[in-house]
PDB file of N, CA and C in Angstrom:
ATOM      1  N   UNK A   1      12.245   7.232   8.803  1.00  0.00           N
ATOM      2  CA  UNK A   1      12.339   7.977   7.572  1.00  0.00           C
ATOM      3  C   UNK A   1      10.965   8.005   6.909  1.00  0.00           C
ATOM      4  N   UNK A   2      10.353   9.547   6.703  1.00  0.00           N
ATOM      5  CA  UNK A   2       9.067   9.511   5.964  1.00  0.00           C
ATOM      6  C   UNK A   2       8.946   8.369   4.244  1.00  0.00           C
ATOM      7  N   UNK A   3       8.281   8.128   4.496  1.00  0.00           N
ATOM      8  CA  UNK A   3       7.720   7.332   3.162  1.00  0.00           C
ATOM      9  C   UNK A   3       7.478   7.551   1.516  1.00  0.00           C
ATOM     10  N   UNK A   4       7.618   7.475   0.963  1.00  0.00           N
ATOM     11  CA  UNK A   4       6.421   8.123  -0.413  1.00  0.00           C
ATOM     12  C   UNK A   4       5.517   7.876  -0.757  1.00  0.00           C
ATOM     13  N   UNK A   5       4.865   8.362  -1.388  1.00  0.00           N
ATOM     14  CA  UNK A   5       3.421   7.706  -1.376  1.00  0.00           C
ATOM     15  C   UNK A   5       3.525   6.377  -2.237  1.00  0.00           C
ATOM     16  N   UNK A   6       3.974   6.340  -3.381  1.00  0.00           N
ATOM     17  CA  UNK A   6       3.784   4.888  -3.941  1.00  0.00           C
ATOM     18  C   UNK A   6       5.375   3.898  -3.291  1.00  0.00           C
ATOM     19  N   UNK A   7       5.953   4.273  -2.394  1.00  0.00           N
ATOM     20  CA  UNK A   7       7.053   3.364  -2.236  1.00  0.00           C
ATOM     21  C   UNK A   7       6.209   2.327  -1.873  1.00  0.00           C
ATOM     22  N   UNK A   8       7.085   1.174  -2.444  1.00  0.00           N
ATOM     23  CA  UNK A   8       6.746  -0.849  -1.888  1.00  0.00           C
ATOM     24  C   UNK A   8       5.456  -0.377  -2.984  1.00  0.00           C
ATOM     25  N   UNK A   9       4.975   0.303  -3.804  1.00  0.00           N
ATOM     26  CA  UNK A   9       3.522  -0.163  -4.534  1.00  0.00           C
ATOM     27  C   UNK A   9       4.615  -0.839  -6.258  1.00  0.00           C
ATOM     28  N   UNK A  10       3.900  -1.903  -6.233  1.00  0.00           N
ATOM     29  CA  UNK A  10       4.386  -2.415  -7.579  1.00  0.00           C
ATOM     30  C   UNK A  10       3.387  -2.331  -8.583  1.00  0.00           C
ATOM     31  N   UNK A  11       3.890  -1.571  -9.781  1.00  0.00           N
ATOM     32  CA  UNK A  11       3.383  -0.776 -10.660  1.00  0.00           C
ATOM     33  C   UNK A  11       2.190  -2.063 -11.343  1.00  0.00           C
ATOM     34  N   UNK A  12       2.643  -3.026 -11.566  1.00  0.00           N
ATOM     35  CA  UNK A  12       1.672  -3.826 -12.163  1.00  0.00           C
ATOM     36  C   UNK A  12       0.261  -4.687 -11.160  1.00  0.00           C
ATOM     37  N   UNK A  13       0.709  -3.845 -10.129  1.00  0.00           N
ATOM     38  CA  UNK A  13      -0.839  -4.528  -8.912  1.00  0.00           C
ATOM     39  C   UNK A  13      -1.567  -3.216  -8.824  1.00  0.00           C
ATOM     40  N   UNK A  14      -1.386  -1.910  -9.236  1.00  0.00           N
ATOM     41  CA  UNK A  14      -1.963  -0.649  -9.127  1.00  0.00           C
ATOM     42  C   UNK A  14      -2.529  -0.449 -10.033  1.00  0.00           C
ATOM     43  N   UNK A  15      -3.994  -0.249  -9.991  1.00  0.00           N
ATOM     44  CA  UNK A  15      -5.081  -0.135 -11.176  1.00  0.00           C
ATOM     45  C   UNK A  15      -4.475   0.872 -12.122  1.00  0.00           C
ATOM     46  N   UNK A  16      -5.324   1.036 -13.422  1.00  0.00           N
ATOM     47  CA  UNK A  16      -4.629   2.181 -13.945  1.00  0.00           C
ATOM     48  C   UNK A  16      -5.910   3.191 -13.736  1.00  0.00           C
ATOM     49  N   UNK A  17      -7.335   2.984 -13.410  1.00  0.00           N
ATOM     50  CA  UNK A  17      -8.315   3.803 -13.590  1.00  0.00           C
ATOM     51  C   UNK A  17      -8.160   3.754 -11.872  1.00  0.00           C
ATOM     52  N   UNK A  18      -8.035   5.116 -11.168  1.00  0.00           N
ATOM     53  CA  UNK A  18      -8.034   5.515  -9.354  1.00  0.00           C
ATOM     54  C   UNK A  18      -7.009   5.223  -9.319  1.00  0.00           C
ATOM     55  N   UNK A  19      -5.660   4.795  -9.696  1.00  0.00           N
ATOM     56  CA  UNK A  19      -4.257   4.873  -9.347  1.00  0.00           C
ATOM     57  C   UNK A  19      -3.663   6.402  -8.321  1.00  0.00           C
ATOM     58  N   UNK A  20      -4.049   7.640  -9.001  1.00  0.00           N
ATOM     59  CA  UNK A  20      -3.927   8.518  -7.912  1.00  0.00           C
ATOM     60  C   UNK A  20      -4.785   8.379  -6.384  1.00  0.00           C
ATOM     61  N   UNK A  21      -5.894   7.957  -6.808  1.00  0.00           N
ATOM     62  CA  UNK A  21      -6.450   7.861  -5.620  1.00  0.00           C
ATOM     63  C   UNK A  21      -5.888   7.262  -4.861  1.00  0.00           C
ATOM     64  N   UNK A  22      -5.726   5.593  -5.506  1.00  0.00           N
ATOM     65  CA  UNK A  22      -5.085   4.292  -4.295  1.00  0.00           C
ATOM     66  C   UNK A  22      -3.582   4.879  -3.678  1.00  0.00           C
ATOM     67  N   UNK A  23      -2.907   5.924  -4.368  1.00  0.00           N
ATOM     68  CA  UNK A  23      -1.060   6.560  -4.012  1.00  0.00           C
ATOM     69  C   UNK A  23      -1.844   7.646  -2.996  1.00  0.00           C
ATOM     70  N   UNK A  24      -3.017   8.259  -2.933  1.00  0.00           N
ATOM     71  CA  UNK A  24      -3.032   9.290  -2.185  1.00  0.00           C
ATOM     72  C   UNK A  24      -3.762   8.707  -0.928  1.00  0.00           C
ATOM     73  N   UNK A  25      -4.548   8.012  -0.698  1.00  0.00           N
ATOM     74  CA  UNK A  25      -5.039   6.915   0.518  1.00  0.00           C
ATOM     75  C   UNK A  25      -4.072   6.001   1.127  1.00  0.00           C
ATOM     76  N   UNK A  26      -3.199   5.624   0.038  1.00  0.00           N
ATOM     77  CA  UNK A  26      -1.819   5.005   1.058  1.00  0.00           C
ATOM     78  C   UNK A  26      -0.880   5.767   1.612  1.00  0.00           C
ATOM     79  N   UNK A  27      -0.414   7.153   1.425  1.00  0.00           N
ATOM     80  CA  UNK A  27       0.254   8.150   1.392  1.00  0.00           C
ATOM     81  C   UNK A  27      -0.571   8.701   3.257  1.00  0.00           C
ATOM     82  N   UNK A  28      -1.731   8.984   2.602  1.00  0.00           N
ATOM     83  CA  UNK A  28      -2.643   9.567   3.865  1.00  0.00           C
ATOM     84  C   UNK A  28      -2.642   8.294   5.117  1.00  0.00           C
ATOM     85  N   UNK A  29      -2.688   6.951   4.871  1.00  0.00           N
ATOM     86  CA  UNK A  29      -2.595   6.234   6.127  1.00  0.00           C
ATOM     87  C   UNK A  29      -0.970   5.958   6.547  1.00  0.00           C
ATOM     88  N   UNK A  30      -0.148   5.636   5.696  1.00  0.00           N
ATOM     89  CA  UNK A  30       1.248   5.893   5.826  1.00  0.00           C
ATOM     90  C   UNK A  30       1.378   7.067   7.490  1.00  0.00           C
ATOM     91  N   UNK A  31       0.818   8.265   6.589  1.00  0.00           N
ATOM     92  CA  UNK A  31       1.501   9.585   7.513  1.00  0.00           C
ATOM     93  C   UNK A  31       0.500   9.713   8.650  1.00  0.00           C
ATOM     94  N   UNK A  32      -0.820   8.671   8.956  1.00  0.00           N
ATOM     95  CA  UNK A  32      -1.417   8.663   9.989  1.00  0.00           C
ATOM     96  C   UNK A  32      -1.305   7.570  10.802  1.00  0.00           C
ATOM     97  N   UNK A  33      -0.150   6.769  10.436  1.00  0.00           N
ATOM     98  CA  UNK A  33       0.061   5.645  11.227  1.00  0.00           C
ATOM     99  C   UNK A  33      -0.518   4.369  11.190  1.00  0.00           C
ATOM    100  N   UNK A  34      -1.600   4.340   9.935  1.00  0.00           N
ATOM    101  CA  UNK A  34      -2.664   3.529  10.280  1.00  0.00           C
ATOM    102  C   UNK A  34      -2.125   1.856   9.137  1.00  0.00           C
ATOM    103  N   UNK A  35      -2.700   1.318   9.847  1.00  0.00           N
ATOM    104  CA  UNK A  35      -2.194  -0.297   9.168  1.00  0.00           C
ATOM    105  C   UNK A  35      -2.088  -0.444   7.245  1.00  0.00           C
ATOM    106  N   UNK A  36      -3.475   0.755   7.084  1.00  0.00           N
ATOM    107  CA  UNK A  36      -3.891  -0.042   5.936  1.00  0.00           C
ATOM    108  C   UNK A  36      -4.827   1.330   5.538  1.00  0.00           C
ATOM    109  N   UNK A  37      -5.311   0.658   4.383  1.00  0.00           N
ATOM    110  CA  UNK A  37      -6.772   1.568   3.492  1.00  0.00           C
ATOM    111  C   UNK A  37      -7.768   1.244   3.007  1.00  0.00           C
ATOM    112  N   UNK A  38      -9.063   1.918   2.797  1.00  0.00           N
ATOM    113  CA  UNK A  38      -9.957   0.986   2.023  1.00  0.00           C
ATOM    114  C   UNK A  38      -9.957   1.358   0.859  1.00  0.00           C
ATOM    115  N   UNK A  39      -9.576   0.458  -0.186  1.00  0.00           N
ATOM    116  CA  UNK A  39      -9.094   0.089  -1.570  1.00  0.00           C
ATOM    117  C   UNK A  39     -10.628   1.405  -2.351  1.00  0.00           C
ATOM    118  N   UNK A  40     -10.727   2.409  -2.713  1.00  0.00           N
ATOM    119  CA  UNK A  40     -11.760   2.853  -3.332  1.00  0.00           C
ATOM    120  C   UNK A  40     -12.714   2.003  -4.249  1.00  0.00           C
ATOM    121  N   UNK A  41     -12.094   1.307  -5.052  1.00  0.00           N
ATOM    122  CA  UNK A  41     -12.760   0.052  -5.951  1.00  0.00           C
ATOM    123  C   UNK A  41     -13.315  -0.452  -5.564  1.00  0.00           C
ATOM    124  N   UNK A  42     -12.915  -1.340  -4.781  1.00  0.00           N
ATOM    125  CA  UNK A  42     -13.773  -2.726  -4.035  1.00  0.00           C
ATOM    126  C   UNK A  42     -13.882  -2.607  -2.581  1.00  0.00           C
ATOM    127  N   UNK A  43     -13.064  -1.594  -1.937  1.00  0.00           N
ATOM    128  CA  UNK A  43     -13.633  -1.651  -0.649  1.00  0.00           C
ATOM    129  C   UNK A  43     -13.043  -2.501   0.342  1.00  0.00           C
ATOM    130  N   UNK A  44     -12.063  -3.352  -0.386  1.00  0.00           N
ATOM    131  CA  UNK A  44     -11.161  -3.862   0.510  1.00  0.00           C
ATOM    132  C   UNK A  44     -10.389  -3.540   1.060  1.00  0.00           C
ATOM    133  N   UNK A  45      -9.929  -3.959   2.312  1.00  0.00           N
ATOM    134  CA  UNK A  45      -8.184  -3.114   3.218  1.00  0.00           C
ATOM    135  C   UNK A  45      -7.670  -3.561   2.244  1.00  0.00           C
ATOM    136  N   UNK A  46      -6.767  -2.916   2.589  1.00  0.00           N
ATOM    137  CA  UNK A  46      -5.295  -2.939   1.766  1.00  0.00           C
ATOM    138  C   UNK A  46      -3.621  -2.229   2.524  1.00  0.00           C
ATOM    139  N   UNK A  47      -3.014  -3.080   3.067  1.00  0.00           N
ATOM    140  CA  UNK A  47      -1.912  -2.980   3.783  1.00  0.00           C
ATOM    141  C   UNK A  47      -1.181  -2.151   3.028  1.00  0.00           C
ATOM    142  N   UNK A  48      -0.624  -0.924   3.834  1.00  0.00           N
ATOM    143  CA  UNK A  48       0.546  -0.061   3.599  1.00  0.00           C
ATOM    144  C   UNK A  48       1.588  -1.096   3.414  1.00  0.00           C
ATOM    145  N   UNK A  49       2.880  -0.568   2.940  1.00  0.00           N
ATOM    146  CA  UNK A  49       4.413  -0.942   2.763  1.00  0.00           C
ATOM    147  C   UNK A  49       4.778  -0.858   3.947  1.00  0.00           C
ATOM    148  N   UNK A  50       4.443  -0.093   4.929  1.00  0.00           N
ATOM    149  CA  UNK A  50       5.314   0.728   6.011  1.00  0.00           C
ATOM    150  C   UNK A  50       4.667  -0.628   7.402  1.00  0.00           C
ATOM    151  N   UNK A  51       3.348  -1.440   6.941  1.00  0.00           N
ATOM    152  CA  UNK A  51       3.022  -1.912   7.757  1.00  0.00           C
ATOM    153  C   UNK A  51       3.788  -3.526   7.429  1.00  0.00           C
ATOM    154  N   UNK A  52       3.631  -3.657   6.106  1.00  0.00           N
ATOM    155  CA  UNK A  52       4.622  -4.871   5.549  1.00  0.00           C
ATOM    156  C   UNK A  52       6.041  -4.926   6.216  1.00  0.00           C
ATOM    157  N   UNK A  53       6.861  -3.559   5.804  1.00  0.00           N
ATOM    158  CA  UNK A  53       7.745  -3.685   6.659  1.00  0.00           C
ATOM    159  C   UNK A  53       8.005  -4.635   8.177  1.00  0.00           C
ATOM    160  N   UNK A  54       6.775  -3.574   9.025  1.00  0.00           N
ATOM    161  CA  UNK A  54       7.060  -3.318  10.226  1.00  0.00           C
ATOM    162  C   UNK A  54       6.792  -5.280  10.316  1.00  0.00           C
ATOM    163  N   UNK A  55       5.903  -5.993   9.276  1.00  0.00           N
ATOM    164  CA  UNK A  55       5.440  -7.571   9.668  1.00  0.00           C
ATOM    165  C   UNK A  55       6.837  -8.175   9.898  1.00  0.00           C
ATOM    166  N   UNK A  56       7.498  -8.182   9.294  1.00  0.00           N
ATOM    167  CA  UNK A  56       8.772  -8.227   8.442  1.00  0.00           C
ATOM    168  C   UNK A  56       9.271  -9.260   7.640  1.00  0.00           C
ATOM    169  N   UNK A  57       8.564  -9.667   7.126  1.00  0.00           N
ATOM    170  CA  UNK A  57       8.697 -10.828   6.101  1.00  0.00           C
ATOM    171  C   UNK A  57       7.396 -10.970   5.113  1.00  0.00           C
ATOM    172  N   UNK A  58       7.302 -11.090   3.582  1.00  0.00           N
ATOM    173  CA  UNK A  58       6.439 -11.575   2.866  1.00  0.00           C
ATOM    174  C   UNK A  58       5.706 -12.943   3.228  1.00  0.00           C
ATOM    175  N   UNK A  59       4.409 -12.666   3.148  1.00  0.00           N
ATOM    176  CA  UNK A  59       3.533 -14.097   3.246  1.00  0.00           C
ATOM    177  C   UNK A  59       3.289 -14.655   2.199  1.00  0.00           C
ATOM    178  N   UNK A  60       3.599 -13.863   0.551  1.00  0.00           N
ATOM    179  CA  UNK A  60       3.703 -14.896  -0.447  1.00  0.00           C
ATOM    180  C   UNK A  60       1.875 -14.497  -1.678  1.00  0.00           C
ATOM    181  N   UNK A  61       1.637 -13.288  -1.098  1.00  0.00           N
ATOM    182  CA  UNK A  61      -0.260 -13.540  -1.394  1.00  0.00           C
ATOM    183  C   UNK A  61       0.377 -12.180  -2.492  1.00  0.00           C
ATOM    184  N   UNK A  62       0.844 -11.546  -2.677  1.00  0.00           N
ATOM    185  CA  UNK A  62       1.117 -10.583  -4.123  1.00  0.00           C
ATOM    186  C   UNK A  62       0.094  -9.035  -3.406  1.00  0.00           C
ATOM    187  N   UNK A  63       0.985  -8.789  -2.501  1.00  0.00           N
ATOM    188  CA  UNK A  63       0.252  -7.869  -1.754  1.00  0.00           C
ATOM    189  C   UNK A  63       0.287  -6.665  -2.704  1.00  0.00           C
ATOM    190  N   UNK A  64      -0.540  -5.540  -2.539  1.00  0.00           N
ATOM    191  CA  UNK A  64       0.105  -4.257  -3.838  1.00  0.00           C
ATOM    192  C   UNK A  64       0.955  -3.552  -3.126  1.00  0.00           C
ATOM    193  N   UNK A  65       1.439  -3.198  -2.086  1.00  0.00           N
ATOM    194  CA  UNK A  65       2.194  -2.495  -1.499  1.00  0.00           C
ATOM    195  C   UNK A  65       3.776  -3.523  -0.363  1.00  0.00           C
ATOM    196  N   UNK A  66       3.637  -4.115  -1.014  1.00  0.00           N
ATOM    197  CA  UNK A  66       4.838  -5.456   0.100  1.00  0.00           C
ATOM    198  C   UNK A  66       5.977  -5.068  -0.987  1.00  0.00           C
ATOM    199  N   UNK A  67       6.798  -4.688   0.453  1.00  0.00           N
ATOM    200  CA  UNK A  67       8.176  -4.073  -0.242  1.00  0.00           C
ATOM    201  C   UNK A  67       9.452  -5.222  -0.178  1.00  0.00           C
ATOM    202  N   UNK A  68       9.281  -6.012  -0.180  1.00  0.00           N
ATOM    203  CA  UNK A  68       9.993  -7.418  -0.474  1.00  0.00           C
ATOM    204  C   UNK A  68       9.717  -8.025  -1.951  1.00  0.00           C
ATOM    205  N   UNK A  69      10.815  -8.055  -2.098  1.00  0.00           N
ATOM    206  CA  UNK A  69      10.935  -8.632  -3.804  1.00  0.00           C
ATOM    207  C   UNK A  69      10.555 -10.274  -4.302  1.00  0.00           C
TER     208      UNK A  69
END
């Protein structure tokens, strides 16, 4: 099932200044298959939901996109 762009993103780990950006770079690796993104800000990866999923369990680190509660 296709994705959305901010599904698994929890609103309070998503900047508020590039927030479209960081939903449209996760959106774009989502629908290219790819693990992850580089965070525009800092330049760090940053794991899709879809790849959290696929781990399948939380590691506990407050990921911005980990779709486990």
């Amino acid at each position: 099932m296709p994705e959305s762009s901010d599904a698994g993103a929890h609103p309070e780990r998503l900047p508020v200044t590039g927030r479209a950006e960081v939903l449209a770079r996760h959106a774009a690796a989502v629908a290219a298959g790819e693990p992850g993104y580089d965070d525009p800000a800092t330049g760090y990866f940053v794991f899709t939901a879809a790849y959290h999923r696929a781990r399948g369990e939380c590691c506990g680190s407050g990921c911005r996109h980990c779709p486990y509660p």
